[in-house]
C-alpha atoms as a PDB file:
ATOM      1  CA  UNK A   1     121.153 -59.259  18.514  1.00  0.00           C
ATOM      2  CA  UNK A   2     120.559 -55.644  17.103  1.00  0.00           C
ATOM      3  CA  UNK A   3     119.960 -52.591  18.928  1.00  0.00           C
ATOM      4  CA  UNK A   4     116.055 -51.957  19.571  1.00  0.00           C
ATOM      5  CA  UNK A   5     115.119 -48.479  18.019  1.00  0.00           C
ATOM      6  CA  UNK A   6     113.440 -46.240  20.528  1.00  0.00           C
ATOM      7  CA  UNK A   7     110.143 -44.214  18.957  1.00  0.00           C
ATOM      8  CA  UNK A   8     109.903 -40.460  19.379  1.00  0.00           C
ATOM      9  CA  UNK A   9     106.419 -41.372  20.932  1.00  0.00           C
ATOM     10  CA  UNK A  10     108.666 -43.465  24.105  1.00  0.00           C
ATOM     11  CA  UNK A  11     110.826 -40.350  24.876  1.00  0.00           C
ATOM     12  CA  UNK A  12     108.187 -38.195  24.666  1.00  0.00           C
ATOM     13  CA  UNK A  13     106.412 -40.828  27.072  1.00  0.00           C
ATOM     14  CA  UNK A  14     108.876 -41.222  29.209  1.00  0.00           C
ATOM     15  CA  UNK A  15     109.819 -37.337  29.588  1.00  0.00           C
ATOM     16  CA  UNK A  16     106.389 -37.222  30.428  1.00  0.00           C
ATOM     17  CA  UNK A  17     106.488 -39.876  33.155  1.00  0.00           C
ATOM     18  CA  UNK A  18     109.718 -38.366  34.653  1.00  0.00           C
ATOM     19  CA  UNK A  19     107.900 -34.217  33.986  1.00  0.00           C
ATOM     20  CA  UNK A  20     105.259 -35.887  36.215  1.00  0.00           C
ATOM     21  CA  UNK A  21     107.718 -37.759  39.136  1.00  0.00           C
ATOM     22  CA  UNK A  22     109.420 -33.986  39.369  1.00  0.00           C
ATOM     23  CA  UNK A  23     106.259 -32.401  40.131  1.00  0.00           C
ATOM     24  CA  UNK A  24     105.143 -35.162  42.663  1.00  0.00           C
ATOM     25  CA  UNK A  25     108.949 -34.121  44.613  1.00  0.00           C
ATOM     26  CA  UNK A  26     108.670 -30.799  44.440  1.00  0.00           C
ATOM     27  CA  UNK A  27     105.163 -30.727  45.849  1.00  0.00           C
ATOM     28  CA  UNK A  28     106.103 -32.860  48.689  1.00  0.00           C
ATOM     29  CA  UNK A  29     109.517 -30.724  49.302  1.00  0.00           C
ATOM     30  CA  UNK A  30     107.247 -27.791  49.556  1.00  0.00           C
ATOM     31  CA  UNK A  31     104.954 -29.368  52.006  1.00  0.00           C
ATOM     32  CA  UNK A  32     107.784 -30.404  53.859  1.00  0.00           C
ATOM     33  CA  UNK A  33     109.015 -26.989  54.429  1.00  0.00           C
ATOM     34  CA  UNK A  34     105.594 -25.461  54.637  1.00  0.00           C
ATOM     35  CA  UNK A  35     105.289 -28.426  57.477  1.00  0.00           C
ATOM     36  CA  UNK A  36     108.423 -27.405  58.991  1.00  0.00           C
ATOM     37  CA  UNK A  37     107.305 -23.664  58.909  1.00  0.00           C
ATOM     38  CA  UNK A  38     104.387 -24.621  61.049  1.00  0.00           C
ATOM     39  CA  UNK A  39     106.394 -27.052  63.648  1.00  0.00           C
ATOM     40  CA  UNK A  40     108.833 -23.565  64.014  1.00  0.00           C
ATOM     41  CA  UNK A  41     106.008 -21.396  64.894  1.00  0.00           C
ATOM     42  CA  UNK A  42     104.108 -23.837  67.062  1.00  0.00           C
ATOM     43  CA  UNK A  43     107.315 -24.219  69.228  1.00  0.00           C
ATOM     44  CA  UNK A  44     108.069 -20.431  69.405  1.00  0.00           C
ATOM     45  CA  UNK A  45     104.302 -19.625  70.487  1.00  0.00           C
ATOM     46  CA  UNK A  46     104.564 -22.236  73.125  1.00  0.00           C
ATOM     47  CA  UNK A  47     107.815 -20.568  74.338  1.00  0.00           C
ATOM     48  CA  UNK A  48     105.844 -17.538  74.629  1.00  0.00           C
ATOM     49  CA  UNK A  49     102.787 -18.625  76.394  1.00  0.00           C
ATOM     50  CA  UNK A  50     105.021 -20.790  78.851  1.00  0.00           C
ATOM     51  CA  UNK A  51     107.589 -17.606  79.333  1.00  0.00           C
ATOM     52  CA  UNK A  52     104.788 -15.503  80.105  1.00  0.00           C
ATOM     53  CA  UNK A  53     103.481 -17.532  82.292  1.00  0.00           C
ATOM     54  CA  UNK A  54     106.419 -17.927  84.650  1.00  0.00           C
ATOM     55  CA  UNK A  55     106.574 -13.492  84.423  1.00  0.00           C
ATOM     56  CA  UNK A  56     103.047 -13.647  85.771  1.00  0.00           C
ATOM     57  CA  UNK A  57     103.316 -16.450  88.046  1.00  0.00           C
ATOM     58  CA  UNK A  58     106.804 -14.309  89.916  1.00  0.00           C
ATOM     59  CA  UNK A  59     105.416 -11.352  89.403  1.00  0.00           C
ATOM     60  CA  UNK A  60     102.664 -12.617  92.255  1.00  0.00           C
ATOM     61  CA  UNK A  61     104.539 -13.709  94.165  1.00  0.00           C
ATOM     62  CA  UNK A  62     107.873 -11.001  94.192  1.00  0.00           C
ATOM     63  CA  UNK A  63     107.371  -7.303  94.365  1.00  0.00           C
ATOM     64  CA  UNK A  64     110.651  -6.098  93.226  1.00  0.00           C
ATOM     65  CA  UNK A  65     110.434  -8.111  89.945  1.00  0.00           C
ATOM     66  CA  UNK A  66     106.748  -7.313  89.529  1.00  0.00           C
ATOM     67  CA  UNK A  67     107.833  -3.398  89.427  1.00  0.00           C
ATOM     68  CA  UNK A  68     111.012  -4.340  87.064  1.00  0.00           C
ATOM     69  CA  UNK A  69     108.937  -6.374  84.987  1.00  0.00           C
ATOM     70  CA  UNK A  70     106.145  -3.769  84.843  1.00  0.00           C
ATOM     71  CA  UNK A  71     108.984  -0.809  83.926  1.00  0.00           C
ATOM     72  CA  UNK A  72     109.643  -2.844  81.057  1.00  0.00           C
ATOM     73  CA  UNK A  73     106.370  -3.754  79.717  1.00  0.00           C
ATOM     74  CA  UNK A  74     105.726  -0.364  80.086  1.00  0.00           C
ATOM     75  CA  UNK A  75     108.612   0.678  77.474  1.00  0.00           C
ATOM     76  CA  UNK A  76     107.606  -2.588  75.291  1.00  0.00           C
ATOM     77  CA  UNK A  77     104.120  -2.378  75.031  1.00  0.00           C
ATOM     78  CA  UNK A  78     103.297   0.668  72.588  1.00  0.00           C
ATOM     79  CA  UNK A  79      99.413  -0.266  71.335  1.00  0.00           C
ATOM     80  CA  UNK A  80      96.648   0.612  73.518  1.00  0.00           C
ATOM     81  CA  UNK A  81      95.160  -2.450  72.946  1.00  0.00           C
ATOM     82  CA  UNK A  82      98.474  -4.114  74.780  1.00  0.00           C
ATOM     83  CA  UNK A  83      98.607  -2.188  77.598  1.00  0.00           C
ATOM     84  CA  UNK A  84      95.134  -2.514  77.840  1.00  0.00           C
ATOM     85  CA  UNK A  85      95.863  -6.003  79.106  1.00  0.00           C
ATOM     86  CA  UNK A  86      97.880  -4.869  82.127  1.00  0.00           C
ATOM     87  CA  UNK A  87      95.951  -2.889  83.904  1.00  0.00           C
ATOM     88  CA  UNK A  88      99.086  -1.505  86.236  1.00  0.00           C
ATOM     89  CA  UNK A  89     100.636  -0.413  82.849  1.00  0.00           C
ATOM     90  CA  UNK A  90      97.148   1.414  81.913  1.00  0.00           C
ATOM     91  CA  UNK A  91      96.616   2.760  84.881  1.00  0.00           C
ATOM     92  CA  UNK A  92     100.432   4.603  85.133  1.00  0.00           C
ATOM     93  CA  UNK A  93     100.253   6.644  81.919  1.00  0.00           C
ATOM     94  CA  UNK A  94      96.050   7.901  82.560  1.00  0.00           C
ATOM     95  CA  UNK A  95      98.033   8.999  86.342  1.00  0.00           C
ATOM     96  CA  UNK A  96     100.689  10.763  84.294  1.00  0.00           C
ATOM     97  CA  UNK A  97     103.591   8.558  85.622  1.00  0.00           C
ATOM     98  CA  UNK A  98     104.635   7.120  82.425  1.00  0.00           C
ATOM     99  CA  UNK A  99     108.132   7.919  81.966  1.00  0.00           C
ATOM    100  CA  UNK A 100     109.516   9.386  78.499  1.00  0.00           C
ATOM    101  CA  UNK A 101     111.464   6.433  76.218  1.00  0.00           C
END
């Protein structure tokens, strides 16, 4: 039996073929990551909300930490629009008692 003699046309076929496979991996690499991405982000958020929700929830209920946590939201929160949302914070630098950073 003799060797069978591949065309130019077949590599150039094939190439194509594998040119095409490459592109199908890379695009589903890149949604994996962009997936990932997402997953990372939805967990952190979620961390936040269900942080912030114990601060408020202790802050009801315990004086001391309601003034500590209020001290430091007071340091943190730098836009109007954010302090706008704690109304203690507001109301302690339009009375003048906001302390310098």
């Amino acid at each position: 039996m003799g060797k069978r003699l591949i065309t130019e046309a077949q590599i150039a076929e094939a190439k194509k073929a594998a040119d095409q496979k490459l592109a199908i991996y890379r695009d589903l690499k890149a949604q994996n990551k962009a997936h990932a991405r997402s997953q990372k982000r939805a967990v952190d958020g979620r961390r936040k909300i269900l942080a912030g929700a114990w601060v408020l929830s202790e802050m009801q209920k315990n004086g001391d930490f309601k003034r500590l946590a209020l001290d430091g939201l007071e340091r943190f929160l730098t836009r109007e629009i954010d302090r706008a949302v704690f109304p203690e914070v507001a109301a302690k630098k339009e009375n003048g008692a906001l302390r310098a950073n």
